[in-house]
PDB file of N, CA and C in Angstrom:
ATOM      1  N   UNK A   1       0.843  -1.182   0.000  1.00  0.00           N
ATOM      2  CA  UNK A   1       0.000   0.000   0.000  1.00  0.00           C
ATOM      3  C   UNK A   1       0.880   1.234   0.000  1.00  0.00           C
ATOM      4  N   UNK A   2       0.645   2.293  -0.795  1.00  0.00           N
ATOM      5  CA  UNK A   2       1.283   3.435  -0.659  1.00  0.00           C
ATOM      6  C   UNK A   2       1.285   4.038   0.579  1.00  0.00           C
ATOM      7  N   UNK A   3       2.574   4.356   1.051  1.00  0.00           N
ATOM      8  CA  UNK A   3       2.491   5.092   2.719  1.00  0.00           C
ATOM      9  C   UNK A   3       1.906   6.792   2.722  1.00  0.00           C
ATOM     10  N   UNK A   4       1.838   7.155   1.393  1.00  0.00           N
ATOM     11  CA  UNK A   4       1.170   8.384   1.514  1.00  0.00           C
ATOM     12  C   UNK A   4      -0.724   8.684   1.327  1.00  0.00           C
ATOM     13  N   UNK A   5      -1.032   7.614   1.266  1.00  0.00           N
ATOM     14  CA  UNK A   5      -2.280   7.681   1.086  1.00  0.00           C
ATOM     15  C   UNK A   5      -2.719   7.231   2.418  1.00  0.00           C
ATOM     16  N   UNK A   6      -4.144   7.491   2.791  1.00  0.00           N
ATOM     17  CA  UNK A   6      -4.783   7.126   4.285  1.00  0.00           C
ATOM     18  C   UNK A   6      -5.454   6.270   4.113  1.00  0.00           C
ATOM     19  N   UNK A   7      -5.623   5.177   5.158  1.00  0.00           N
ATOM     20  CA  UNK A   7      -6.241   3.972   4.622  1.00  0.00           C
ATOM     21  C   UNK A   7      -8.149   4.209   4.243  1.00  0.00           C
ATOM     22  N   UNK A   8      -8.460   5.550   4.124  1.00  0.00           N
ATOM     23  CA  UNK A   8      -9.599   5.770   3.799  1.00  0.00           C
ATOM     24  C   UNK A   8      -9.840   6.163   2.437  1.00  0.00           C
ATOM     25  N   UNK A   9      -8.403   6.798   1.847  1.00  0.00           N
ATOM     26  CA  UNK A   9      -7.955   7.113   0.486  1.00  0.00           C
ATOM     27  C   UNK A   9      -8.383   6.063  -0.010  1.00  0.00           C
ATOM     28  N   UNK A  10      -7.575   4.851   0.307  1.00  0.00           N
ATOM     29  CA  UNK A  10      -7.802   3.817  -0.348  1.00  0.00           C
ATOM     30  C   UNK A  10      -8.648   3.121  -0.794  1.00  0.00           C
ATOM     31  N   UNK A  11      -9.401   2.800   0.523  1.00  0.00           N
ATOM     32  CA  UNK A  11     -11.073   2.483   0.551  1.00  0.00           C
ATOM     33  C   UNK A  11     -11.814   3.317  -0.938  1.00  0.00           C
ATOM     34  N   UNK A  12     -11.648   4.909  -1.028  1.00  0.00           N
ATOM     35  CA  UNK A  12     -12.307   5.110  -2.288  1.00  0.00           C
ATOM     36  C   UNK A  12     -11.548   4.601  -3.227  1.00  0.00           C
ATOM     37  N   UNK A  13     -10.615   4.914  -3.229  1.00  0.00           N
ATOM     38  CA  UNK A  13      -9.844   4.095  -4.816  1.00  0.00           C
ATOM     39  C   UNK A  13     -10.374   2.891  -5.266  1.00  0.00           C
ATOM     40  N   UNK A  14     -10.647   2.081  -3.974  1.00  0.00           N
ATOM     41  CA  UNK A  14     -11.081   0.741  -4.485  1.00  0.00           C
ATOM     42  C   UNK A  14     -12.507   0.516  -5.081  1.00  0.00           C
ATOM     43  N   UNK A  15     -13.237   1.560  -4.343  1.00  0.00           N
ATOM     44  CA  UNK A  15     -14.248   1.957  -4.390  1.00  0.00           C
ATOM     45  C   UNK A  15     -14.562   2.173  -5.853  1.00  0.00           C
ATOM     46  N   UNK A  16     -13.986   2.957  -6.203  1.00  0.00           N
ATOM     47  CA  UNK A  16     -13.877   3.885  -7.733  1.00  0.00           C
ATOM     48  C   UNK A  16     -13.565   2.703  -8.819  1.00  0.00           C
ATOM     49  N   UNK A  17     -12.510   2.019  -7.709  1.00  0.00           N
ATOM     50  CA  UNK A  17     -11.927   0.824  -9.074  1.00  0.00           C
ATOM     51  C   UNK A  17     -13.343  -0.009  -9.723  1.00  0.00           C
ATOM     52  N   UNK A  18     -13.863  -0.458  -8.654  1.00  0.00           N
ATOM     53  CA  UNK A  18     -14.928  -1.240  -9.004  1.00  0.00           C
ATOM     54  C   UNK A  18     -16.220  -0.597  -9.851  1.00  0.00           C
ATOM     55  N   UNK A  19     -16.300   0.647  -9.405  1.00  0.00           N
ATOM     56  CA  UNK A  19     -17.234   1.538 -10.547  1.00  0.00           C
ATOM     57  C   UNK A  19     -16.796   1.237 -11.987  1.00  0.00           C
ATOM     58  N   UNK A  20     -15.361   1.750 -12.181  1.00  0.00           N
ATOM     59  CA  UNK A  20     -14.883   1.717 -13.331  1.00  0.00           C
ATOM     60  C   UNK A  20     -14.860   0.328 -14.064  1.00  0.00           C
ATOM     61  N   UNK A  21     -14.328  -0.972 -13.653  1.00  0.00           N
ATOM     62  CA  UNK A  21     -14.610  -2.042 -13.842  1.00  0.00           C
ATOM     63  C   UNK A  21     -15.565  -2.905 -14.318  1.00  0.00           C
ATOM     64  N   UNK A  22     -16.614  -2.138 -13.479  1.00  0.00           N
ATOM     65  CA  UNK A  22     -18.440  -3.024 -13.608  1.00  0.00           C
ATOM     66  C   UNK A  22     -18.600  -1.989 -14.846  1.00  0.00           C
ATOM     67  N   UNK A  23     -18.530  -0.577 -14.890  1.00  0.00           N
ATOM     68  CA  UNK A  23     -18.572  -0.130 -16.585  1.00  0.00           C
ATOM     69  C   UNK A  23     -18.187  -0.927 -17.257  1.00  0.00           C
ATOM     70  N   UNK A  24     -16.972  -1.240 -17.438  1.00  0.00           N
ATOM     71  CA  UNK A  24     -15.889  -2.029 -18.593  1.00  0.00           C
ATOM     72  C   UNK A  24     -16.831  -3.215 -18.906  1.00  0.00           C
ATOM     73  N   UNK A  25     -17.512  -3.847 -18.047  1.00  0.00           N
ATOM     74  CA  UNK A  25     -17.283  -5.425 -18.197  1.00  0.00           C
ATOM     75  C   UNK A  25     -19.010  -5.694 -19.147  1.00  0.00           C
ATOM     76  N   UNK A  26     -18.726  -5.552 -20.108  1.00  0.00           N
ATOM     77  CA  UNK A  26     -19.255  -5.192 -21.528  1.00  0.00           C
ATOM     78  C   UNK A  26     -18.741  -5.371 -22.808  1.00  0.00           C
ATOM     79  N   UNK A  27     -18.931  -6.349 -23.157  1.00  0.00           N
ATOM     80  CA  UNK A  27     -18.140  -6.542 -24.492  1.00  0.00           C
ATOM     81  C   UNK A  27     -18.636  -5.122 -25.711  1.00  0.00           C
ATOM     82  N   UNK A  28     -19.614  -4.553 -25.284  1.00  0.00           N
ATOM     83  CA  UNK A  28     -20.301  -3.598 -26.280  1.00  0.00           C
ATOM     84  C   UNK A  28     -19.427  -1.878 -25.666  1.00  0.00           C
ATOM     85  N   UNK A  29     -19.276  -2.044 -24.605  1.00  0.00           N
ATOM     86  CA  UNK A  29     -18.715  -1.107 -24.241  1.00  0.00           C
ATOM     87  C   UNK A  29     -17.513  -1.318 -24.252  1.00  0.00           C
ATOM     88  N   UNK A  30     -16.479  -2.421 -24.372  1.00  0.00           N
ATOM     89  CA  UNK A  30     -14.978  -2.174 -24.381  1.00  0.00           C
ATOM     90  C   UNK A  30     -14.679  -2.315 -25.456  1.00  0.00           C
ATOM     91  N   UNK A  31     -15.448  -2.146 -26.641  1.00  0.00           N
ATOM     92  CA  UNK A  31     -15.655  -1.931 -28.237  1.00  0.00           C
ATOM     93  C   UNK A  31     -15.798  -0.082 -28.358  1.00  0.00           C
ATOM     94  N   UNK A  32     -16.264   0.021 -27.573  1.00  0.00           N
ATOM     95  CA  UNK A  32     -16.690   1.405 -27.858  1.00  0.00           C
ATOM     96  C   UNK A  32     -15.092   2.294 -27.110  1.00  0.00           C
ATOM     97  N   UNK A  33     -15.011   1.629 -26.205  1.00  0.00           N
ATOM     98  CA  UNK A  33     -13.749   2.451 -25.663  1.00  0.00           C
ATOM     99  C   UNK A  33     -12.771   2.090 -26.552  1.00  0.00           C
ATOM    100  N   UNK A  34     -12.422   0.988 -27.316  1.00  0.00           N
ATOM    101  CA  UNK A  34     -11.513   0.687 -28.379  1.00  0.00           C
ATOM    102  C   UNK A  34     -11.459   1.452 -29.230  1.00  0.00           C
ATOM    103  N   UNK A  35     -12.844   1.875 -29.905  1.00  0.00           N
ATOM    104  CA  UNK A  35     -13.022   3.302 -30.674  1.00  0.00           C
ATOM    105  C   UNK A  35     -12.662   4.523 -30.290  1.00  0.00           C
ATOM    106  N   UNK A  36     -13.029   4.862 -29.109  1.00  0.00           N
ATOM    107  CA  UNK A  36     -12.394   6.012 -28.796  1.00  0.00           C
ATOM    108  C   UNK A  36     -11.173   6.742 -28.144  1.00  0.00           C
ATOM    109  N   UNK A  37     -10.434   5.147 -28.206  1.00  0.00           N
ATOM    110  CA  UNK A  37      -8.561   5.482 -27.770  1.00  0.00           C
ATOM    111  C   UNK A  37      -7.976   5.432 -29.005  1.00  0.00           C
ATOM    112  N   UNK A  38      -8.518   5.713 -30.341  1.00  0.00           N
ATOM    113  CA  UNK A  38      -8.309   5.878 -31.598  1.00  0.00           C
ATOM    114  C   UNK A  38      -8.405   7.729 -31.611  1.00  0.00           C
ATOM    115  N   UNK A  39      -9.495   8.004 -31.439  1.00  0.00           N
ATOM    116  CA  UNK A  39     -10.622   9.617 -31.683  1.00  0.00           C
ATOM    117  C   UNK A  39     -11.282   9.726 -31.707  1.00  0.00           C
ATOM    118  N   UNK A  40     -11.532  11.037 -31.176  1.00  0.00           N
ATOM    119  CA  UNK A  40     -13.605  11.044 -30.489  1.00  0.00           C
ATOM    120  C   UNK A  40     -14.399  10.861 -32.043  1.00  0.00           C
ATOM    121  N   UNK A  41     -15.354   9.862 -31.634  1.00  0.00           N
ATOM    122  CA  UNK A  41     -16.514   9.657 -32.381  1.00  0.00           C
ATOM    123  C   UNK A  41     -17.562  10.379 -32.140  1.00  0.00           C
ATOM    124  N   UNK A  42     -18.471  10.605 -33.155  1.00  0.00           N
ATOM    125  CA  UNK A  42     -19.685  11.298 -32.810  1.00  0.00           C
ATOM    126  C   UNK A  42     -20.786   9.982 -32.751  1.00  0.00           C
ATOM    127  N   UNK A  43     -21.960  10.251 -31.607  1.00  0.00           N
ATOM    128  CA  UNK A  43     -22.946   9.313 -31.669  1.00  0.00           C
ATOM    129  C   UNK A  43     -22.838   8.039 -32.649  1.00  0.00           C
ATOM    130  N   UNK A  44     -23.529   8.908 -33.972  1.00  0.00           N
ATOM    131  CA  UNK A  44     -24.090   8.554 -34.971  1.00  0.00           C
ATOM    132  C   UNK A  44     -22.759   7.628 -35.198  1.00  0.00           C
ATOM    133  N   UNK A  45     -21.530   7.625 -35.553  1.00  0.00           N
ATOM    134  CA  UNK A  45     -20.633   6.909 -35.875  1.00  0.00           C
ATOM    135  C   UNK A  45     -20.412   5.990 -35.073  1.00  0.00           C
ATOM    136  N   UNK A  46     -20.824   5.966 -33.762  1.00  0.00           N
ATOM    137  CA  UNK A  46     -20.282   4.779 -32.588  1.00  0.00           C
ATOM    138  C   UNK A  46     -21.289   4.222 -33.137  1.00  0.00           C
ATOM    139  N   UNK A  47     -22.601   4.595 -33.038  1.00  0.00           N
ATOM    140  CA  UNK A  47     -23.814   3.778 -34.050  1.00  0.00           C
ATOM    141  C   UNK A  47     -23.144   2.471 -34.530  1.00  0.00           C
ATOM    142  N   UNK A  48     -22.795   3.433 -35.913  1.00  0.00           N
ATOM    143  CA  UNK A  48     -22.472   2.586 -37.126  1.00  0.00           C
ATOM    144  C   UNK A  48     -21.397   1.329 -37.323  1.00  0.00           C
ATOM    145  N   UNK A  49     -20.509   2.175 -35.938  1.00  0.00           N
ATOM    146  CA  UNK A  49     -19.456   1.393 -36.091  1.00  0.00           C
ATOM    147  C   UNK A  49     -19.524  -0.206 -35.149  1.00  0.00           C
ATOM    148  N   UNK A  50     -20.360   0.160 -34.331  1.00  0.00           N
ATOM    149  CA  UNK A  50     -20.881  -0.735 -32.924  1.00  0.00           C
ATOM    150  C   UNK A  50     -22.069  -1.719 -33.422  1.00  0.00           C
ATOM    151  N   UNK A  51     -22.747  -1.283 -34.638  1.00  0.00           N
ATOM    152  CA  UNK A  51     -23.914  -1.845 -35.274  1.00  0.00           C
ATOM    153  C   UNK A  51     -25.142  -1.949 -34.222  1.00  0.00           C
ATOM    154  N   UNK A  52     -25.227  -0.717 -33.456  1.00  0.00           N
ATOM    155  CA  UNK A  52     -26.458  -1.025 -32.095  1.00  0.00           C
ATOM    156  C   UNK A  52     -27.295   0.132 -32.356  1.00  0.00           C
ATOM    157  N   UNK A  53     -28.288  -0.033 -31.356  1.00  0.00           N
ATOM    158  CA  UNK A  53     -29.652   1.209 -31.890  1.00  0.00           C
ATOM    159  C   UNK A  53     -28.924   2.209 -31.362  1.00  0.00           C
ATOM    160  N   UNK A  54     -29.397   3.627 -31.385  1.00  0.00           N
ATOM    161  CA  UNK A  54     -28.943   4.830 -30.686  1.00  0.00           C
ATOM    162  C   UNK A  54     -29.842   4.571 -29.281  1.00  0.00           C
ATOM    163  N   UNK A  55     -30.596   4.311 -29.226  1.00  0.00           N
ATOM    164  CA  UNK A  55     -30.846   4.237 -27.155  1.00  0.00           C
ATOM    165  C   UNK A  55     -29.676   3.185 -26.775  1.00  0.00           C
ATOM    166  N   UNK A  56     -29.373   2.008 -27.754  1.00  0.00           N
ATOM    167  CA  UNK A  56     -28.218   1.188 -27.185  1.00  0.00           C
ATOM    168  C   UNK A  56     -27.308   2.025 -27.180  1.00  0.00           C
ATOM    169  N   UNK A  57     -26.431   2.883 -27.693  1.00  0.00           N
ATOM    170  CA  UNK A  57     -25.348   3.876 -27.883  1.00  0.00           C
ATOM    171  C   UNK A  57     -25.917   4.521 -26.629  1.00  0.00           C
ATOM    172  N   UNK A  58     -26.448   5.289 -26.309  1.00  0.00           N
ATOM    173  CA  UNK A  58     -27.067   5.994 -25.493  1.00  0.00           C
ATOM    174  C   UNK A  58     -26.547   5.440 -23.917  1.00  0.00           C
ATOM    175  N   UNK A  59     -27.310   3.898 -23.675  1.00  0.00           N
ATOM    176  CA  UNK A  59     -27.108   3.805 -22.555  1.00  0.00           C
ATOM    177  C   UNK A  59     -25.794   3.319 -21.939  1.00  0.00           C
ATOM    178  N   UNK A  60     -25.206   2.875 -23.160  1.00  0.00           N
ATOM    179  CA  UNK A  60     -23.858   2.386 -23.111  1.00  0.00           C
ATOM    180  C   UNK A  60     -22.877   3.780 -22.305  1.00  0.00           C
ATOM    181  N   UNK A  61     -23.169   5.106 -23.322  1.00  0.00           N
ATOM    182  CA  UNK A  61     -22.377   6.108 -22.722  1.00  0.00           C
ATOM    183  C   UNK A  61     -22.635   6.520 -21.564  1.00  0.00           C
ATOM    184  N   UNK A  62     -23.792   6.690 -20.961  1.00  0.00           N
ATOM    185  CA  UNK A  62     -24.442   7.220 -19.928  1.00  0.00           C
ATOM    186  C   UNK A  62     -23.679   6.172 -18.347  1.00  0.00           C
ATOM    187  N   UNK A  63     -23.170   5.122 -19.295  1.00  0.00           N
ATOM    188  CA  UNK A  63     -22.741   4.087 -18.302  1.00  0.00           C
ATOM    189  C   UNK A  63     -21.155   4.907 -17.741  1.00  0.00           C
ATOM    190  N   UNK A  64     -20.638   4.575 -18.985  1.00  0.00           N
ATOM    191  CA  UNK A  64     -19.089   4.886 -19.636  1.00  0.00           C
ATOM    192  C   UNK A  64     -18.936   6.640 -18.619  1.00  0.00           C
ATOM    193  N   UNK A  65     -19.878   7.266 -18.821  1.00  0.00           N
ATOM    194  CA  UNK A  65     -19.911   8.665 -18.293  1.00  0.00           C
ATOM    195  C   UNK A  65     -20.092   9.014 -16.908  1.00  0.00           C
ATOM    196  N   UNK A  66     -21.074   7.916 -16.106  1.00  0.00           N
ATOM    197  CA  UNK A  66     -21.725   7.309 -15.235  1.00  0.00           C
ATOM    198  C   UNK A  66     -19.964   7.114 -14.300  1.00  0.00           C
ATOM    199  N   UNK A  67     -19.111   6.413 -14.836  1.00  0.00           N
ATOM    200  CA  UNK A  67     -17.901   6.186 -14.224  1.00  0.00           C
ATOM    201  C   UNK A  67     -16.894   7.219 -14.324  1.00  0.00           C
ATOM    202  N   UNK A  68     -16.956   8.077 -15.096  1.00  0.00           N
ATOM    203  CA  UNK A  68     -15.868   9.018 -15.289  1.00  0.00           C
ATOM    204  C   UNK A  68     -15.121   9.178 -16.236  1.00  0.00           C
ATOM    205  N   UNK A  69     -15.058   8.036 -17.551  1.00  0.00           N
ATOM    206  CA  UNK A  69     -13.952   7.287 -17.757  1.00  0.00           C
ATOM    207  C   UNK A  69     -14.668   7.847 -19.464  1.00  0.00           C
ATOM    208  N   UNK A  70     -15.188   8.652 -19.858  1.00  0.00           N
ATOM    209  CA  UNK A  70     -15.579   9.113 -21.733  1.00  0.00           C
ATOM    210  C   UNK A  70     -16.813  10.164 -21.089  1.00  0.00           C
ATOM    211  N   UNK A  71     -16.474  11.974 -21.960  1.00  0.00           N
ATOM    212  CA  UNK A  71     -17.193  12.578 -21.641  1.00  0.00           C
ATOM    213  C   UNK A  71     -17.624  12.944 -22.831  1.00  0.00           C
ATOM    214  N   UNK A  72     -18.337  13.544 -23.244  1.00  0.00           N
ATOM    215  CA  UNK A  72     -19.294  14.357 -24.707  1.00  0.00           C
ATOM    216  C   UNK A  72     -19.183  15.714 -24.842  1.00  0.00           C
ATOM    217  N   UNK A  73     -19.056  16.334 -26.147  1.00  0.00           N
ATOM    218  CA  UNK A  73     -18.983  17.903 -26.085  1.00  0.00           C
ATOM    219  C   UNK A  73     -20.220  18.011 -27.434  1.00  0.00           C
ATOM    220  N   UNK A  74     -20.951  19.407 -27.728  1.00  0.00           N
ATOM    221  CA  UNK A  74     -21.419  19.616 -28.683  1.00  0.00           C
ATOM    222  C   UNK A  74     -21.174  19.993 -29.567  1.00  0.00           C
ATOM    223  N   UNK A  75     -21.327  20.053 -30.662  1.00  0.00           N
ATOM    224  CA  UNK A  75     -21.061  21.200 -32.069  1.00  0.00           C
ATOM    225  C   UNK A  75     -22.311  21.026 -32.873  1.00  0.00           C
ATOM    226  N   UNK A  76     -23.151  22.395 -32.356  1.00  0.00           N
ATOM    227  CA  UNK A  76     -23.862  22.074 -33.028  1.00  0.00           C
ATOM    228  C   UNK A  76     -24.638  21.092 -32.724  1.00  0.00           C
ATOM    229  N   UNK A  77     -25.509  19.998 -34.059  1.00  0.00           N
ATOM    230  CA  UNK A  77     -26.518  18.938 -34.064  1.00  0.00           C
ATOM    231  C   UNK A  77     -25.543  17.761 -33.364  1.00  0.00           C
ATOM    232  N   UNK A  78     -24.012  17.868 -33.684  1.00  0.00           N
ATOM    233  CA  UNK A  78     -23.444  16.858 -33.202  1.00  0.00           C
ATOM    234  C   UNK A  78     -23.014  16.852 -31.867  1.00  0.00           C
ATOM    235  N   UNK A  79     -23.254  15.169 -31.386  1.00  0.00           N
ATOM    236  CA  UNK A  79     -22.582  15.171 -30.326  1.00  0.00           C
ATOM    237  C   UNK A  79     -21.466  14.058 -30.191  1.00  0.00           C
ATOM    238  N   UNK A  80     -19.939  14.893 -29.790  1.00  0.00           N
ATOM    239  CA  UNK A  80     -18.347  13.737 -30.193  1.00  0.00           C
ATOM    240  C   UNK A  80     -18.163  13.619 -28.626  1.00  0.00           C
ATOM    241  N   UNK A  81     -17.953  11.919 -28.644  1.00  0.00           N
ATOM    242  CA  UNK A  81     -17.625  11.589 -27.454  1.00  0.00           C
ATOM    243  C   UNK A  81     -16.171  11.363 -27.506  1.00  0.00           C
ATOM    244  N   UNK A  82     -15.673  11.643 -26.551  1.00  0.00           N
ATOM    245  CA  UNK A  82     -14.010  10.852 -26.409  1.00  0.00           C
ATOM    246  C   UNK A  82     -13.431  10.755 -25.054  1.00  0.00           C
ATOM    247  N   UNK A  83     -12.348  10.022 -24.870  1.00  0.00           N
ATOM    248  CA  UNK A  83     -11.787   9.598 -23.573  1.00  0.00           C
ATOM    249  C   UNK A  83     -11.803  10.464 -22.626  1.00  0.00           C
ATOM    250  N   UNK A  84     -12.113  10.606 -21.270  1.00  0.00           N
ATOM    251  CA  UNK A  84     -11.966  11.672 -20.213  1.00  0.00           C
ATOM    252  C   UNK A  84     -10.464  11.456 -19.897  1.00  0.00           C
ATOM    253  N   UNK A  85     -10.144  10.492 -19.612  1.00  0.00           N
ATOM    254  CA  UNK A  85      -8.733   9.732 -19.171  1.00  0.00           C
ATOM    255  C   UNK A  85      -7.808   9.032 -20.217  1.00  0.00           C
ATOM    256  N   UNK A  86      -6.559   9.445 -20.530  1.00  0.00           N
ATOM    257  CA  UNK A  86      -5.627   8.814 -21.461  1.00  0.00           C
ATOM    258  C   UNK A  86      -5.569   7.669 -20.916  1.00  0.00           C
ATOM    259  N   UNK A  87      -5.113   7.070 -19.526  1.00  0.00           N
ATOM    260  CA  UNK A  87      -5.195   6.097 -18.954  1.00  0.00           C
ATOM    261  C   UNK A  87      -5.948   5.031 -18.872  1.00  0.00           C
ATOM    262  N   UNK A  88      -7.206   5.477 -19.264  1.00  0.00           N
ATOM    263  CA  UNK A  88      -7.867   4.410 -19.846  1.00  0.00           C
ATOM    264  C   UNK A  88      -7.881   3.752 -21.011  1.00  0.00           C
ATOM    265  N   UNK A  89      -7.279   4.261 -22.226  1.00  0.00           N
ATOM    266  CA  UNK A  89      -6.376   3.580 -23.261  1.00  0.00           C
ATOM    267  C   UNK A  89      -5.641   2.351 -22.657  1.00  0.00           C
ATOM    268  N   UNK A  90      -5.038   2.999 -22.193  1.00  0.00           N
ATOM    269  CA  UNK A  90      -3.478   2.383 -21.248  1.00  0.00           C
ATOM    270  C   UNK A  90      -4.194   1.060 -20.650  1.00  0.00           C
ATOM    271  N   UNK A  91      -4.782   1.403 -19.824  1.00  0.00           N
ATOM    272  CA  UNK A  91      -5.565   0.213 -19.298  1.00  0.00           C
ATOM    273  C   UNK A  91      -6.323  -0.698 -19.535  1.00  0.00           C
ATOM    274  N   UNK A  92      -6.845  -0.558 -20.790  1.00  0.00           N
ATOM    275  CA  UNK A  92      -7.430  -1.677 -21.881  1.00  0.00           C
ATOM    276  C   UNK A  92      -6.429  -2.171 -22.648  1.00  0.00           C
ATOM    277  N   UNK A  93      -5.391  -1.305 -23.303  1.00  0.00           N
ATOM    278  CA  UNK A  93      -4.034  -2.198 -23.929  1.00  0.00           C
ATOM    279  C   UNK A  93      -3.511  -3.390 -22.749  1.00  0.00           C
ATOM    280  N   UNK A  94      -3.636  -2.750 -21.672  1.00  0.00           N
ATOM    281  CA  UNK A  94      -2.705  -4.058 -21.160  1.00  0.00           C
ATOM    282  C   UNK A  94      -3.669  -5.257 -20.744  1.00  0.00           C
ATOM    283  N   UNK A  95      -4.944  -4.766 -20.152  1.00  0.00           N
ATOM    284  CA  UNK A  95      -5.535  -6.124 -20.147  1.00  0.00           C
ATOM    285  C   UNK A  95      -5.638  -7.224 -21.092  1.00  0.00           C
ATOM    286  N   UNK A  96      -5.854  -6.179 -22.731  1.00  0.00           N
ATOM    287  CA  UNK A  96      -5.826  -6.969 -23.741  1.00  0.00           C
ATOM    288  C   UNK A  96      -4.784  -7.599 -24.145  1.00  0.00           C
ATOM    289  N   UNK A  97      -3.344  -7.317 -23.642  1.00  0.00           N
ATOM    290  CA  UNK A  97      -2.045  -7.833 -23.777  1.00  0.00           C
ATOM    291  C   UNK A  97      -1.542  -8.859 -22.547  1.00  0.00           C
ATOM    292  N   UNK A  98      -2.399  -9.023 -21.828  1.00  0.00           N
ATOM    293  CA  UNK A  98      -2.083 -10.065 -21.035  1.00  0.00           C
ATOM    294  C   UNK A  98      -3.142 -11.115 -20.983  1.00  0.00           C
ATOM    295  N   UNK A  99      -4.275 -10.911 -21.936  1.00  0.00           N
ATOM    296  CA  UNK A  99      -5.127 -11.982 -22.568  1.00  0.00           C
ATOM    297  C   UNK A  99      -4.567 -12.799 -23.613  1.00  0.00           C
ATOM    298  N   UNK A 100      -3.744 -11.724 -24.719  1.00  0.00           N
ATOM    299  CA  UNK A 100      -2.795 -12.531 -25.660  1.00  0.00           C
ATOM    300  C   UNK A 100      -1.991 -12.880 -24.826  1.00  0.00           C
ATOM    301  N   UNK A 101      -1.435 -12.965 -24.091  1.00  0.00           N
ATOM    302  CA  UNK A 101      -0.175 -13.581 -23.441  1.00  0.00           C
ATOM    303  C   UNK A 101      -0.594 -14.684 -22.857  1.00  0.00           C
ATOM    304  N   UNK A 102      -2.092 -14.805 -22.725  1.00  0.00           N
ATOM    305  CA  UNK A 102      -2.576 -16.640 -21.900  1.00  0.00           C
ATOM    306  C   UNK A 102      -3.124 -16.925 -23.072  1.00  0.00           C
ATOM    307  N   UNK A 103      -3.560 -16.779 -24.091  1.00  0.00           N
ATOM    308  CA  UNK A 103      -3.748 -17.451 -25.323  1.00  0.00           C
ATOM    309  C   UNK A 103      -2.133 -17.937 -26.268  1.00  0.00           C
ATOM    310  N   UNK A 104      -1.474 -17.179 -25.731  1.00  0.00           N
ATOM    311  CA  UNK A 104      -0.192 -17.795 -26.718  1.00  0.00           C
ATOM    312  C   UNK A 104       0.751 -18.799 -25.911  1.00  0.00           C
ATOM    313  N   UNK A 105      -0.025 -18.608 -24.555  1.00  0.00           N
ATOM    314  CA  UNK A 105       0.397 -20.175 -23.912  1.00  0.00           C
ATOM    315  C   UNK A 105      -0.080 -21.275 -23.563  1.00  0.00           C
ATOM    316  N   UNK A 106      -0.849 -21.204 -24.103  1.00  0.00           N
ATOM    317  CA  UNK A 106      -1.965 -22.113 -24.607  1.00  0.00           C
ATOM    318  C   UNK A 106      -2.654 -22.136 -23.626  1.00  0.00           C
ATOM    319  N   UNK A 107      -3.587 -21.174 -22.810  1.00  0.00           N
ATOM    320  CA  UNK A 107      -4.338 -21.066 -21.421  1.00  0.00           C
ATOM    321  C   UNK A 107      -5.749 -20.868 -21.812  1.00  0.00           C
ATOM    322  N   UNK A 108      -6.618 -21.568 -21.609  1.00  0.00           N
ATOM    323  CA  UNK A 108      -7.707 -21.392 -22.015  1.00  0.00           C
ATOM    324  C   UNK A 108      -8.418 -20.823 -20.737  1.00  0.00           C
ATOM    325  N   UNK A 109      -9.245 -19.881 -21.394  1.00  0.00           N
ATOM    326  CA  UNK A 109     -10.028 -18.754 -20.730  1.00  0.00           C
ATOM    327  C   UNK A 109     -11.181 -19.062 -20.001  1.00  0.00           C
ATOM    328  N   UNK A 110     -11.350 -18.991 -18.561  1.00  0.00           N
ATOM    329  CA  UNK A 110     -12.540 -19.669 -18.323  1.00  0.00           C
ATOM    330  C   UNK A 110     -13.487 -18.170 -18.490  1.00  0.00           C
ATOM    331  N   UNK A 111     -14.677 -18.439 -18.518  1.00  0.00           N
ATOM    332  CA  UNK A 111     -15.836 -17.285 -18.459  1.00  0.00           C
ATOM    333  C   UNK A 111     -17.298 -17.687 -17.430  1.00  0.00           C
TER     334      UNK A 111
END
């Protein structure tokens, strides 16, 4: 444990972790964050690109936003979502790189 944090610090961190987490754990939503550690998409394009209705787009972000972790700006009719946190890039590369790393040792995935 870090000696500069208070063990109540922590308590939220963990706290927070698990917010952020129970977002993630969405195959429709860690598609969508894949999209947007690329560049903010607008709605209509997470749409297209996600192949889901716009209330599905909708509640997906409201989730994603819900945690902290992808905020929305306007222009206009449009609305472009993109990452709140660089770190959350970061943090989907490596999960996804230590999934290839138990598939290339031949570890099969329980679910």
């Amino acid at each position: 444990m870090n000696k500069t944090c208070q063990p109540e610090s922590e308590a939220i961190v963990f706290d927070m972790q698990v917010r952020i987490l129970k977002a993630f754990a969405n195959p429709v939503r860690l598609r969508m964050l894949d999209l947007l550690s690329k560049h903010e998409h607008t709605v209509s394009e997470l749409q297209t690109e996600l192949d889901i209705t716009l209330s599905n787009v909708s509640q997906h972000l409201a989730i994603l936003k819900s945690a902290g972790v992808v905020s929305v700006r306007r222009n206009g009719k449009q609305v472009y979502c993109f990452l709140t946190l660089p770190e959350v890039k970061h943090a989907c590369q490596m999960i996804r790189d230590v999934l290839r790393a138990q598939l290339r040792k031949g570890r099969k995935l329980l679910v």
